[in-house]
N, C-alpha and C. Protein backbone atom coordinates (compact mmCIF):
# COMPACT_ATOMS: atom_id res chain seq x y z
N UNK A 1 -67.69 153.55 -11.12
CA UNK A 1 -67.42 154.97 -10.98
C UNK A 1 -68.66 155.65 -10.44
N UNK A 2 -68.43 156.58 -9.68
CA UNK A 2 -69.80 157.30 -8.71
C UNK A 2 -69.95 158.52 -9.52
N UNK A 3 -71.04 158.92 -9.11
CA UNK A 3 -70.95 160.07 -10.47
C UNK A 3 -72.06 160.90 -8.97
N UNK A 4 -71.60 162.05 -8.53
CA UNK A 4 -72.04 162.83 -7.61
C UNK A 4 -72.37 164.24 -8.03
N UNK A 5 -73.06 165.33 -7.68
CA UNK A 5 -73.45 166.70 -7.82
C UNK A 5 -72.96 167.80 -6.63
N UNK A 6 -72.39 168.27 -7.03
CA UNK A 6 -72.05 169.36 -5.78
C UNK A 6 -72.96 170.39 -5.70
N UNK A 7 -72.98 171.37 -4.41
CA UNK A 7 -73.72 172.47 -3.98
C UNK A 7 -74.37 173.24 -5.26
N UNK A 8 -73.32 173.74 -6.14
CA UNK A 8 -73.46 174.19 -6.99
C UNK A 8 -74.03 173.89 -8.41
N UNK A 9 -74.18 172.82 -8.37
CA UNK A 9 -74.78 172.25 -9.41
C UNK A 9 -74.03 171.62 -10.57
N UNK A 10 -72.71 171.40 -9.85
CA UNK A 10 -71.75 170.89 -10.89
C UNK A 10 -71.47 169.12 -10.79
N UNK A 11 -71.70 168.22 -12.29
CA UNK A 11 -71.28 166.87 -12.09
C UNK A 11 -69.71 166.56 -12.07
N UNK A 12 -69.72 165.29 -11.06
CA UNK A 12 -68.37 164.85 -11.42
C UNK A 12 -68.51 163.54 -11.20
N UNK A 13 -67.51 162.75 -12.13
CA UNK A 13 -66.82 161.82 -11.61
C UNK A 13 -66.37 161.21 -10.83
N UNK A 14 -66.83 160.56 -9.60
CA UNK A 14 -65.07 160.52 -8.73
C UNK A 14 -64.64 158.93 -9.29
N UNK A 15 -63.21 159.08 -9.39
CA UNK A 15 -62.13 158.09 -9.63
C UNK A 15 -61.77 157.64 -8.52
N UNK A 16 -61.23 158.56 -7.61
CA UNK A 16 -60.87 157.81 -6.54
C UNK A 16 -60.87 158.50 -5.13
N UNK A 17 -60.68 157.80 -3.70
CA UNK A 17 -61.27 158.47 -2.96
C UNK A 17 -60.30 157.89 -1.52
N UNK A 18 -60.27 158.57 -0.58
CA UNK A 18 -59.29 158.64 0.55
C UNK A 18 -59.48 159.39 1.87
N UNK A 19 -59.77 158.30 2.81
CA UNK A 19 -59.87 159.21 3.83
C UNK A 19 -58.84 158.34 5.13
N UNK A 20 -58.74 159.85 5.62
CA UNK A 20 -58.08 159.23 7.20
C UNK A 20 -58.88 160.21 8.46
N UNK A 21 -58.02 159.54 9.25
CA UNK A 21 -58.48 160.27 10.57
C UNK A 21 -56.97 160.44 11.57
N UNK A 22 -57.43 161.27 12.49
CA UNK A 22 -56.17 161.44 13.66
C UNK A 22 -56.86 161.36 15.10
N UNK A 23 -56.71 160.83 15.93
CA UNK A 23 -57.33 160.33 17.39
C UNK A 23 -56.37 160.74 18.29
N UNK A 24 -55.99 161.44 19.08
CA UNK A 24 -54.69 161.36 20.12
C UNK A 24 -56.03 162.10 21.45
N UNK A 25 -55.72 161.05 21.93
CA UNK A 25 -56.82 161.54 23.41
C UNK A 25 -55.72 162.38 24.57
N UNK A 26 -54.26 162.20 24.33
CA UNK A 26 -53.41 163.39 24.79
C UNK A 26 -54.07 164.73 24.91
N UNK A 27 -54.38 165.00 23.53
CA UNK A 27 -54.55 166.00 23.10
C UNK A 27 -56.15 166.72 22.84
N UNK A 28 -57.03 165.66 22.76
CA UNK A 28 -57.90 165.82 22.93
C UNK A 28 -58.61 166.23 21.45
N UNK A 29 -57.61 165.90 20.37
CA UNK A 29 -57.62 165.61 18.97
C UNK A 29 -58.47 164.62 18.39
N UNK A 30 -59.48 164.82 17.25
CA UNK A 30 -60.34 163.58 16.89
C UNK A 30 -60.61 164.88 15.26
N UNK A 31 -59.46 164.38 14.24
CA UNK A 31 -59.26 165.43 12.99
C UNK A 31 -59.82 164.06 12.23
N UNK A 32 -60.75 164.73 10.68
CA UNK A 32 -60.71 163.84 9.52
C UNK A 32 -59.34 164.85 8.44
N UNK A 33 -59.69 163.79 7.40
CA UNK A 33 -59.04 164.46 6.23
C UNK A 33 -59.65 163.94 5.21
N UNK A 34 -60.01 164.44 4.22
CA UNK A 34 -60.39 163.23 3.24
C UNK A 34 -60.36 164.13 1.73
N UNK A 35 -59.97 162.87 0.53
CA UNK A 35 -59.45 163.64 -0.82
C UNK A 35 -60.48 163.13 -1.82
N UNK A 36 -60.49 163.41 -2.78
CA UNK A 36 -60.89 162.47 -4.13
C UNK A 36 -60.48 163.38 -5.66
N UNK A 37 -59.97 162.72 -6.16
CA UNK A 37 -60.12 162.74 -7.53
C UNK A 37 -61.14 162.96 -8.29
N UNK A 38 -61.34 163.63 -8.88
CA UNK A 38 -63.05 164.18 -9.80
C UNK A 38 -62.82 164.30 -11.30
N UNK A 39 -63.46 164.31 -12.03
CA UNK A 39 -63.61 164.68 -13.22
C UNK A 39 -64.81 165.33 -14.08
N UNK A 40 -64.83 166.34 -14.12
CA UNK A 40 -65.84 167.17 -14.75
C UNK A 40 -66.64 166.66 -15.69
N UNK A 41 -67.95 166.37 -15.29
CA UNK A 41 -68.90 165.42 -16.62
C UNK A 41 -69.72 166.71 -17.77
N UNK A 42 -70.00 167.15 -17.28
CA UNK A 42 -70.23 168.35 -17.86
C UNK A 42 -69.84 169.71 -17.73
N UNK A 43 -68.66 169.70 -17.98
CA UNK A 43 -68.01 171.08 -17.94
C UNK A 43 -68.12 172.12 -18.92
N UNK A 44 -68.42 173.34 -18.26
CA UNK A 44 -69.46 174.85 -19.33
C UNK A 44 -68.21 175.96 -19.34
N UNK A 45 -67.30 175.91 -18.30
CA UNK A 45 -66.80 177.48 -19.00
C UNK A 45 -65.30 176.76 -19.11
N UNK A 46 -64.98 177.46 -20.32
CA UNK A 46 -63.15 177.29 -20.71
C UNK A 46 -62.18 176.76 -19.41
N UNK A 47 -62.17 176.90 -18.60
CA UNK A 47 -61.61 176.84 -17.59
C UNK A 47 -61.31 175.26 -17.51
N UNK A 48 -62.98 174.93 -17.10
CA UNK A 48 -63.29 173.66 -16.95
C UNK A 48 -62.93 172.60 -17.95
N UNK A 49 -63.09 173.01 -18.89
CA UNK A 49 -62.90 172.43 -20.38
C UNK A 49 -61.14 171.86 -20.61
N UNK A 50 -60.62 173.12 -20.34
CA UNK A 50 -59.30 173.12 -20.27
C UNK A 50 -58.55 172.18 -19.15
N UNK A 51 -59.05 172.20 -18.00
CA UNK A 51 -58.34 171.47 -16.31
C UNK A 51 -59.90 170.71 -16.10
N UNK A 52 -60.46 169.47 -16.46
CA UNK A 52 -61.31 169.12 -16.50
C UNK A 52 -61.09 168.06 -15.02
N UNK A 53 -59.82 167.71 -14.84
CA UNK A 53 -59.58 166.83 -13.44
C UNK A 53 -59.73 167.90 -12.35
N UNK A 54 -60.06 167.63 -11.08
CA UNK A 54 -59.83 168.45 -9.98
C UNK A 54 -59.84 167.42 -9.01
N UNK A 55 -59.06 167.77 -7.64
CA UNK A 55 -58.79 166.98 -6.77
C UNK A 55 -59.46 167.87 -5.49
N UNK A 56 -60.31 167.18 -4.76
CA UNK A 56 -60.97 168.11 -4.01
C UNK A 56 -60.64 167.33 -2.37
N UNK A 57 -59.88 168.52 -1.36
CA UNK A 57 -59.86 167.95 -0.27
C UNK A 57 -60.64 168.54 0.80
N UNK A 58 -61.26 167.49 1.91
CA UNK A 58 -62.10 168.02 3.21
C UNK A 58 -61.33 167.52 4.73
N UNK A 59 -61.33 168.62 5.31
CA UNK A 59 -60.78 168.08 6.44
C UNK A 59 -61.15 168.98 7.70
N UNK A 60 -61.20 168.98 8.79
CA UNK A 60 -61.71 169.23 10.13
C UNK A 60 -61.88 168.82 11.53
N UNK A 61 -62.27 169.19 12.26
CA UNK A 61 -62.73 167.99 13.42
C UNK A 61 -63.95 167.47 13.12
N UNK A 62 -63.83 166.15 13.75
CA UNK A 62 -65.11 164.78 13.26
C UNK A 62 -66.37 165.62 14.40
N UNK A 63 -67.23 165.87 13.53
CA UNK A 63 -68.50 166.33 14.35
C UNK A 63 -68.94 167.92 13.41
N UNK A 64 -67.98 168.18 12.71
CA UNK A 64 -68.18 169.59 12.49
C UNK A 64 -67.96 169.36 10.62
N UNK A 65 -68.41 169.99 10.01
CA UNK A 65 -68.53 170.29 8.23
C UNK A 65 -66.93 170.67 7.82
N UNK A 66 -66.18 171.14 8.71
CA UNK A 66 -65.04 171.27 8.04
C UNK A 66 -65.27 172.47 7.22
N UNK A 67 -63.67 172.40 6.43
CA UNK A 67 -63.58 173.05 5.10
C UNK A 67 -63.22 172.09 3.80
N UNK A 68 -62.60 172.86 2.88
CA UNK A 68 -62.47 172.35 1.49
C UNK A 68 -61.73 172.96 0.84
N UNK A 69 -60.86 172.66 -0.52
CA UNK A 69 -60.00 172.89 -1.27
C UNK A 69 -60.38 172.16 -2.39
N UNK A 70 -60.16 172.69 -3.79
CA UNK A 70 -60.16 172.70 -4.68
C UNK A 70 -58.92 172.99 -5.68
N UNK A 71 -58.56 171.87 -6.02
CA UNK A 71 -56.81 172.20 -7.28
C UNK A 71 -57.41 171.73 -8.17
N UNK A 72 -57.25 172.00 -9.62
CA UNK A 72 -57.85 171.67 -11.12
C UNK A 72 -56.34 171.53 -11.61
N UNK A 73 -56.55 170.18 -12.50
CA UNK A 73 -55.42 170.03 -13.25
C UNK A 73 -55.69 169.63 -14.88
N UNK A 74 -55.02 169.44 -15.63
CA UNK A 74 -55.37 169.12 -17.23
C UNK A 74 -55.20 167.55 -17.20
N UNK A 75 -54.04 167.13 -16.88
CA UNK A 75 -54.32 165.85 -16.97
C UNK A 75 -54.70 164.74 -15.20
N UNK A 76 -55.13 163.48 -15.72
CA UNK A 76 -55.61 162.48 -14.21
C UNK A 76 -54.22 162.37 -13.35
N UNK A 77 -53.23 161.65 -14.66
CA UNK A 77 -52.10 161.59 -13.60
C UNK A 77 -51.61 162.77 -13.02
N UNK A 78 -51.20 163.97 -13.14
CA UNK A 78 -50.96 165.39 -12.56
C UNK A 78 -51.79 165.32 -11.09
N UNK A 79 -53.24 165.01 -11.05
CA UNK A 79 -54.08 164.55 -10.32
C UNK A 79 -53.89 163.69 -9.08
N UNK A 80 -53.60 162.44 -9.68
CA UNK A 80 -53.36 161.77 -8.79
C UNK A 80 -51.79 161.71 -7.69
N UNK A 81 -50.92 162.54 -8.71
CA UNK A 81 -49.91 162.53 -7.98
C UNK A 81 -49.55 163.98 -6.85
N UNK A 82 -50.75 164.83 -7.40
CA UNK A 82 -51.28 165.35 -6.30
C UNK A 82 -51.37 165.15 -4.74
N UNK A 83 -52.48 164.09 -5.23
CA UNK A 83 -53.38 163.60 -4.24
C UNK A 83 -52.80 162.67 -3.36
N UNK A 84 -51.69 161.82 -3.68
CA UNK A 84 -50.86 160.94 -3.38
C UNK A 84 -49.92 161.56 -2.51
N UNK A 85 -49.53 162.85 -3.33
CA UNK A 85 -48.38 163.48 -2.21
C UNK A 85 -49.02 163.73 -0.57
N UNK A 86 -50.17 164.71 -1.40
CA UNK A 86 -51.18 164.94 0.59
C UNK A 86 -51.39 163.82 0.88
N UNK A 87 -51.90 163.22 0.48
CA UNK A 87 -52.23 161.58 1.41
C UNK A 87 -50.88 161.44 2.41
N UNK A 88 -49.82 160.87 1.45
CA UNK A 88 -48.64 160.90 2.28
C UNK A 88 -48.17 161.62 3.40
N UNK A 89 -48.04 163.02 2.94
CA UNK A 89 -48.34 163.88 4.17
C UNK A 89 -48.96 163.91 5.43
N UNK A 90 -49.99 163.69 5.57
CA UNK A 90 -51.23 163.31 6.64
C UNK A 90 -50.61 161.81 6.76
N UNK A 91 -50.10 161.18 6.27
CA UNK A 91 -49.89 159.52 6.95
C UNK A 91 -48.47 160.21 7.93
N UNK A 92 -47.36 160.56 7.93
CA UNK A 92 -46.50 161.35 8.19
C UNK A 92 -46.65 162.15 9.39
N UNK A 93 -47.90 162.95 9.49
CA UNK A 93 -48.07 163.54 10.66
C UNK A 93 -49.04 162.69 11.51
N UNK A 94 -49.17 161.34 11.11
CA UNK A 94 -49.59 160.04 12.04
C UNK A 94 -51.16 160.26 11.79
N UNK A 95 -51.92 160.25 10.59
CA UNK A 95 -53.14 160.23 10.47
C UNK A 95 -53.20 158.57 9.61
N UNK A 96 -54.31 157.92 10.44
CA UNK A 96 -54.71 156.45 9.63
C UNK A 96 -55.36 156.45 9.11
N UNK A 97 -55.92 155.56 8.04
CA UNK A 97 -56.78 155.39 7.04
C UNK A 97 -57.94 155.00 7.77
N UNK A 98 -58.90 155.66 7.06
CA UNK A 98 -60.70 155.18 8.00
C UNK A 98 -61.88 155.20 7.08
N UNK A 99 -62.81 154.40 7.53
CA UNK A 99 -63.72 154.22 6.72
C UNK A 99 -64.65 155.24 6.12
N UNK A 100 -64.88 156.00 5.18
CA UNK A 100 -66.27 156.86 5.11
C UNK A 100 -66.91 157.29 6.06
N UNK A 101 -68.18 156.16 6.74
CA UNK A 101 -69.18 156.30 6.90
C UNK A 101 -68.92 157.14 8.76
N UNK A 102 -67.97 156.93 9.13
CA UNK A 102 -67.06 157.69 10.71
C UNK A 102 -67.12 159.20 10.31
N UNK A 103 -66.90 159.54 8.80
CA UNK A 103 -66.35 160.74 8.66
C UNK A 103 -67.65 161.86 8.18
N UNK A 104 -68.00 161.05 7.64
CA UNK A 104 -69.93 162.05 7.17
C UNK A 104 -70.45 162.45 8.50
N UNK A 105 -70.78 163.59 8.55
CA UNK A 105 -71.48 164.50 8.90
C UNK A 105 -72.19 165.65 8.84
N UNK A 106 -73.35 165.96 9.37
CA UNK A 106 -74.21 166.85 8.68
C UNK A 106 -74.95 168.08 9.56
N UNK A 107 -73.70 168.46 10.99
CA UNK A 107 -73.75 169.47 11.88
C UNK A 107 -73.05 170.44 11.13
N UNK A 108 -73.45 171.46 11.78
CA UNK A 108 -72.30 172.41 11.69
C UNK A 108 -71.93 173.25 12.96
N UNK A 109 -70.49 173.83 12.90
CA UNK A 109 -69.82 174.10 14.04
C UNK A 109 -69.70 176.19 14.17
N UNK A 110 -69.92 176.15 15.66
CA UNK A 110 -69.62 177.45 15.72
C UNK A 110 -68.31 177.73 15.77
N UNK A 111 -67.81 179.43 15.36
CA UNK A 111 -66.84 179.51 15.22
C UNK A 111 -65.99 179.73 16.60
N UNK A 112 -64.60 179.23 16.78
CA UNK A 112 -64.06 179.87 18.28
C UNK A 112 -63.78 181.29 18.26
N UNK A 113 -64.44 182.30 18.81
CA UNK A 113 -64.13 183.05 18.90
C UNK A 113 -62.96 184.02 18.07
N UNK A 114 -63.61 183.66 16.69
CA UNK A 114 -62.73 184.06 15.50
C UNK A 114 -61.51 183.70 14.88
N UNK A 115 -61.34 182.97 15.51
CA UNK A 115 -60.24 182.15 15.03
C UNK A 115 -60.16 180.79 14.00
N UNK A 116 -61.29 180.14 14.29
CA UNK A 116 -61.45 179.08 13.00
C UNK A 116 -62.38 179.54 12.38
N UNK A 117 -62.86 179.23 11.11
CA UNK A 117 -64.51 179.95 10.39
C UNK A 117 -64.42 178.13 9.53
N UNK A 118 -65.79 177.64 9.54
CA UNK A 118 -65.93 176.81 9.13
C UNK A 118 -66.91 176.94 8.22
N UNK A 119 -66.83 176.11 7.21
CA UNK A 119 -67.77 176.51 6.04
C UNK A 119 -69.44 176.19 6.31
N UNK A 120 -70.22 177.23 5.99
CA UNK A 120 -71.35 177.47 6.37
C UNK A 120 -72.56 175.89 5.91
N UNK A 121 -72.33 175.79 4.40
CA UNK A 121 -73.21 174.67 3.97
C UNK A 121 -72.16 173.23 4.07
N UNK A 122 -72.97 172.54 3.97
CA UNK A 122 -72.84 171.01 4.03
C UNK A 122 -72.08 171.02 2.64
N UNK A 123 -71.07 169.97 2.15
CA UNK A 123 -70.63 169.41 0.90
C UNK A 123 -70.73 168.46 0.54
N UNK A 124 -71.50 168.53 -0.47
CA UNK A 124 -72.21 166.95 -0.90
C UNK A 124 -71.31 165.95 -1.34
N UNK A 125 -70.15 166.63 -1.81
CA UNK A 125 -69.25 165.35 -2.55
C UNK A 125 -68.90 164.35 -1.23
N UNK A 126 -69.22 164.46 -0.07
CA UNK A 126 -68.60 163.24 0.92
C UNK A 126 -69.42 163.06 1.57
């Protein structure tokens, strides 16, 4: 089990972990996606205490920081069947499974002309 720190200074767990990608040179498309399962190692306010699982997803074009999502649940399985459903999803709209180390990156992207906004800092969980 990996035990990682986010931006904020929060530990977790990760249980489990998932990434894909989408390539269509049609289109001129080159998307990640990627999920994991977490579990709060030291969790401080009620909240946390209470929904101690969270399933955290990143996704974007490969070259750029992307964004992120955050769902908290009480129990792992609630969690994982989460995480299972989006996975599925993204396999569905023809995204394949890919290794990590393709998907880390540590640029960041300007915005198009207001239309995408990409998150400013880096996210350590990937």
């Amino acid at each position: 089990m990996e035990t990682l720190t986010d931006s904020s200074g929060r530990n977790f767990s990760i249980i489990e972990k998932k990434a894909l990608k989408c390539v269509d040179a049609k289109t001129n498309t080159n998307k990640f996606w990627q999920c994991a399962l977490a579990k709060h190692e030291n969790p401080k306010t009620a909240e946390e205490k209470a929904k101690p699982w969270t399933v955290i997803i990143s996704w974007g074009r490969v070259g750029t920081v992307g964004q992120k999502i955050e769902k908290t649940f009480t129990r792992e399985h609630g969690g994982k069947a989460f995480m299972e459903q989006r996975y599925r999803d993204k396999e569905r709209k023809g995204y394949i499974h890919s290794d990590e180390p393709e998907l880390k990156t540590k640029t960041k992207a300007e915005p198009k002309a207001g239309l995408t906004k990409f998150v400013d800092t880096e996210w350590d969980l990937f």
